[in-house]
Structures are given as C-alpha cells and as structure tokens.
C-alpha atoms as a PDB file:
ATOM      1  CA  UNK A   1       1.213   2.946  15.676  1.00  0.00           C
ATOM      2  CA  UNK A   2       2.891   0.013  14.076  1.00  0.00           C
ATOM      3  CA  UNK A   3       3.051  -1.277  10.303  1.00  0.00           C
ATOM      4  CA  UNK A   4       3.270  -4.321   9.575  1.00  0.00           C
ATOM      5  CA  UNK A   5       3.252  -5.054   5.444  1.00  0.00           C
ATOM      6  CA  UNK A   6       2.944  -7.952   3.847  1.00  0.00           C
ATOM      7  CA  UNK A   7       2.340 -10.270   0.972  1.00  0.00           C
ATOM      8  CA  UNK A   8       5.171  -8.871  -0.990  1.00  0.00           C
ATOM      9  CA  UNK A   9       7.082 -11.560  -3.544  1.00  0.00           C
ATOM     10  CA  UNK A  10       8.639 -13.020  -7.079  1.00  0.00           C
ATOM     11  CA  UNK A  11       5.435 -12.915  -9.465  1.00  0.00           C
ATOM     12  CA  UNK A  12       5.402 -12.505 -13.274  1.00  0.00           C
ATOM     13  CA  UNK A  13       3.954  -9.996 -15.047  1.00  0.00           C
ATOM     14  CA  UNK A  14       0.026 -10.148 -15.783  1.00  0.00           C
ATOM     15  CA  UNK A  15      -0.421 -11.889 -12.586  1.00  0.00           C
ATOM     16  CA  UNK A  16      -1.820 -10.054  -9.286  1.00  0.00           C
ATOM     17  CA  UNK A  17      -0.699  -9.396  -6.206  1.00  0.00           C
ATOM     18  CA  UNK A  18      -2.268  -8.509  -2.687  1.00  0.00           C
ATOM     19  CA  UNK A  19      -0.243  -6.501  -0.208  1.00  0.00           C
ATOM     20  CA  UNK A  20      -1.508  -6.392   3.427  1.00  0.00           C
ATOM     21  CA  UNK A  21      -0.383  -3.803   6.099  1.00  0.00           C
ATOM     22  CA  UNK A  22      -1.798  -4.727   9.760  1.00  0.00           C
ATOM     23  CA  UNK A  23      -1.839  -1.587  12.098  1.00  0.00           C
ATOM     24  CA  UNK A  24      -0.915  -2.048  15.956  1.00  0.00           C
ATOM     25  CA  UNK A  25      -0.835  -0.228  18.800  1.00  0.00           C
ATOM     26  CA  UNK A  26      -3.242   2.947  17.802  1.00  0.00           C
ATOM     27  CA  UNK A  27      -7.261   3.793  16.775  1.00  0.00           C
ATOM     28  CA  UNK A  28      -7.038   2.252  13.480  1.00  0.00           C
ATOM     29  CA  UNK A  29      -9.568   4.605  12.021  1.00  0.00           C
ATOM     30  CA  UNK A  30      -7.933   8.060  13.209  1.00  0.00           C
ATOM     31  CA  UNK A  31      -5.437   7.296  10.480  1.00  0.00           C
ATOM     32  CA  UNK A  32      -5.945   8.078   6.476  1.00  0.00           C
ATOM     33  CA  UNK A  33      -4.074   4.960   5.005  1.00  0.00           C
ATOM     34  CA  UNK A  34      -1.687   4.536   1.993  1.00  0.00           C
ATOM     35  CA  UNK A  35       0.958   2.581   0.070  1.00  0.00           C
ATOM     36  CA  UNK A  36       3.806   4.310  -1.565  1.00  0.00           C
ATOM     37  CA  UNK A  37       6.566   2.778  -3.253  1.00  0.00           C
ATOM     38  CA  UNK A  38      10.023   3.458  -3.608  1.00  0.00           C
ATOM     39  CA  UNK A  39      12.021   1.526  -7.036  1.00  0.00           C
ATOM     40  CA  UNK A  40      16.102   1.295  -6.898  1.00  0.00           C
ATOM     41  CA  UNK A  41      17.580   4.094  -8.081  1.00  0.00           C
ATOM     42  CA  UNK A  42      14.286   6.317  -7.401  1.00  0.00           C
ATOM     43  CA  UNK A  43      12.264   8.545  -4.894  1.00  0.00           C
ATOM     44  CA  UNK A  44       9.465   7.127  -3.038  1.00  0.00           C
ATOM     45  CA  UNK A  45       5.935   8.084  -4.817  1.00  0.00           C
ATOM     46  CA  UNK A  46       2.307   7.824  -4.145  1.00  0.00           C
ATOM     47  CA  UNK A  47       0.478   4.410  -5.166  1.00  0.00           C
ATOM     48  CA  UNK A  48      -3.185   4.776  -3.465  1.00  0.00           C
ATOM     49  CA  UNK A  49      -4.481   6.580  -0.338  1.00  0.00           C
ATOM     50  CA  UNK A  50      -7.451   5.851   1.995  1.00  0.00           C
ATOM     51  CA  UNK A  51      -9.931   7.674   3.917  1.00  0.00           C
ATOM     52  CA  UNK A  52     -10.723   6.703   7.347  1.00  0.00           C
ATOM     53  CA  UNK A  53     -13.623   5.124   6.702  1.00  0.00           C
ATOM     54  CA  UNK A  54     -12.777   2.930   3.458  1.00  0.00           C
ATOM     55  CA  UNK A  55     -14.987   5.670   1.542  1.00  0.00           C
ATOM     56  CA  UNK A  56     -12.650   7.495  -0.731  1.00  0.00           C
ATOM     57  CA  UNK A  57      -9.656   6.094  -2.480  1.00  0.00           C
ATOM     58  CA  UNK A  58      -7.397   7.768  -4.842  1.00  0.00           C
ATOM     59  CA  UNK A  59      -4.742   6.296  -7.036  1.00  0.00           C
ATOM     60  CA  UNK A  60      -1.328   7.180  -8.868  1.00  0.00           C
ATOM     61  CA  UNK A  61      -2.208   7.249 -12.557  1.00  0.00           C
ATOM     62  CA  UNK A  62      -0.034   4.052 -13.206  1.00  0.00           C
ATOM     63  CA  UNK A  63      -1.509   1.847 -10.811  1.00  0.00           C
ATOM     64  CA  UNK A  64      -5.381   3.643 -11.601  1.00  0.00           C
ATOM     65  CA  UNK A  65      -7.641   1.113 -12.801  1.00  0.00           C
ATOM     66  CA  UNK A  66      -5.314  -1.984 -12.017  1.00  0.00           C
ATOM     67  CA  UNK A  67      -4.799  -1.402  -8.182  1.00  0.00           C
ATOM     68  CA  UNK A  68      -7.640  -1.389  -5.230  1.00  0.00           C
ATOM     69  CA  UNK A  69      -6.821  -0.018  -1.905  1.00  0.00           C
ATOM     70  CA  UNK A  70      -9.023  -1.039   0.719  1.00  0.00           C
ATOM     71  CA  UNK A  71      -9.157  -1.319   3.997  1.00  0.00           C
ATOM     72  CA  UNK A  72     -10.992  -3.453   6.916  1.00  0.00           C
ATOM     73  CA  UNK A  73     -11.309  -1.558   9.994  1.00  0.00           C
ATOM     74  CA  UNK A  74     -11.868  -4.496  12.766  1.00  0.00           C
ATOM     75  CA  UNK A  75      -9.122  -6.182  11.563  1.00  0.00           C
ATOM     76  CA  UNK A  76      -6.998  -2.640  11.691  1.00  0.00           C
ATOM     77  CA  UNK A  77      -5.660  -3.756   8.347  1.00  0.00           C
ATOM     78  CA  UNK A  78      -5.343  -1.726   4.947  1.00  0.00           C
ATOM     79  CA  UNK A  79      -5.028  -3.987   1.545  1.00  0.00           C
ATOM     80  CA  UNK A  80      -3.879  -3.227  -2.101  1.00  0.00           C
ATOM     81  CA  UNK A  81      -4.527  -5.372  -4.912  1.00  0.00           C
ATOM     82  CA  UNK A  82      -2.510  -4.901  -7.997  1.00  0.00           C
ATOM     83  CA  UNK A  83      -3.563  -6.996 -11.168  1.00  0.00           C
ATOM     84  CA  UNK A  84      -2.095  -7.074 -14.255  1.00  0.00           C
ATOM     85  CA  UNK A  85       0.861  -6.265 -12.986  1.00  0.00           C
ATOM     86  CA  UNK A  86       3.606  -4.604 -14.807  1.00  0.00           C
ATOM     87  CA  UNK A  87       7.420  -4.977 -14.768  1.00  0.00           C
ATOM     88  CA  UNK A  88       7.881  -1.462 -14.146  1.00  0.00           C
ATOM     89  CA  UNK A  89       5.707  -2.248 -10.454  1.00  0.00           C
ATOM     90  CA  UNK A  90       8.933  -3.390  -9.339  1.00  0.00           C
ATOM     91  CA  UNK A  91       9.652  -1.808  -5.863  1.00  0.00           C
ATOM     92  CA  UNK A  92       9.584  -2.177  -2.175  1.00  0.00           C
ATOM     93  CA  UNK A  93       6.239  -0.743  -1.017  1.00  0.00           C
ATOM     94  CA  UNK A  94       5.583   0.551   2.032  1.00  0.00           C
ATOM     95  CA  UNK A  95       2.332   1.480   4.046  1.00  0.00           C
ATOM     96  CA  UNK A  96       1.679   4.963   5.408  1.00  0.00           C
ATOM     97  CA  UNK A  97      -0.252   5.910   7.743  1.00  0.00           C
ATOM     98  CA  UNK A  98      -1.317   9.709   8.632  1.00  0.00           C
ATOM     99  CA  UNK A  99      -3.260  11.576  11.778  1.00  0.00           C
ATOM    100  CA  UNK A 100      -5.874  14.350  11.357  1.00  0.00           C
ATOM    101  CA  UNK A 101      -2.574  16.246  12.719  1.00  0.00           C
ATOM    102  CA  UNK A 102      -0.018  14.851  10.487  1.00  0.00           C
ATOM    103  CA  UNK A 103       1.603  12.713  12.382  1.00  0.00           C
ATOM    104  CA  UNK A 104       2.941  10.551  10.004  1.00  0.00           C
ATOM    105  CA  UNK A 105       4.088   6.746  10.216  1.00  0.00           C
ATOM    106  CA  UNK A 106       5.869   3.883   8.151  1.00  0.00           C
ATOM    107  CA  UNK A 107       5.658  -0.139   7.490  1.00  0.00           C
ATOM    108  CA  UNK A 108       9.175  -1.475   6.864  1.00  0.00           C
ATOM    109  CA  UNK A 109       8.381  -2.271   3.469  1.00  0.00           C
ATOM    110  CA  UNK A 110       7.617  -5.596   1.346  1.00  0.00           C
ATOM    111  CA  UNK A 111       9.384  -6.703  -1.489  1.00  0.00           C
ATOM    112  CA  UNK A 112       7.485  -6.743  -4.766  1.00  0.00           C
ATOM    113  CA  UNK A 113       9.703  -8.023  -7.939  1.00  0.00           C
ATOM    114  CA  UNK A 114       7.572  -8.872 -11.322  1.00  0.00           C
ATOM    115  CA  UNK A 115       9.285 -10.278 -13.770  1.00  0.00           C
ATOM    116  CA  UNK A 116       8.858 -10.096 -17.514  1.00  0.00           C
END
C-alpha cells in the first residue's frame, strides 16, 4: 500500500488543523490506521490509532481530547483533526498503516509548524 499525507502547514497556535492520509494500492480496511509524529531532535511517537472499521480510536495523552482520528473507508482515506493546537505539536507527521500480520507501512510525512 501507498500513503499519501496531507494537509500539513504554517498555523498559529489555538487554531486547528486537518491532516489527510489517502491509501493506494491495497484493501483499505485490512489495515489498522495511525499518525505518529516525529519533532527535530526527537524519536517518532504515537499520536492516534484506528481500528479497521472506524470503531475504536485511541490517543497519545497530549493530543487526547484535542485530536480526532477518523477514517472514511470508500474513500480509503484516514483523517486527524487537531484543535487547539499547541506549539509543542510541532513535527512532521506521518501515517501508518498496519496488517492483521504486521506488515507495517509509511506516508512520507507532512509538515506541521504552529507558531506561538
């Protein structure tokens, strides 16, 4: 499968933000979905996962209650919304996908720089 993310860009803080990753070349729905995000200097670290179905999410504590992951499964694409968002959100972020087998795959990442 292929990653595409978008929707990264220049914002200022306590604005939002939606990031969209479109998924070619697979069965959109045999892959749990996710958005990690990696900030200069650091590792790369968890933001939100999604089941196959768009029926469970999970979120990082510093993105829980201001981020959404969601995902629309006929248009094979995976979303997160970040409001309110913080200069310390300041990273490339890049979508994940996963198989029931592990077989794991990455977007090329999208730019996300909030300013204070």
């Amino acid at each position: 499968v292929q990653l595409q993310a978008s929707g990264g860009g220049l914002v200022q803080a306590g604005t939002s933000l939606r990031l969209s990753c479109a998924a070619s070349g697979g069965t959109f729905t045999d892959y749990v979905m996710a958005w990690f995000r990696q900030a200069p200097g650091k590792e790369r670290g968890f933001v939100a996962g999604i089941n196959r179905a768009g029926s469970s999410t999970n979120y990082a504590d510093s993105v829980k209650g201001r981020s959404t992951i969601s995902r629309d499964n006929a248009k094979n694409t995976v979303y997160l919304q970040m409001n309110s968002l913080k200069p310390e959100a300041t990273a490339t972020y890049y979508c994940y996908a996963r198989t029931s087998s592990w077989d794991v795959y990455w977007g090329q990442g999208t730019q996300v720089t909030v300013s204070s």
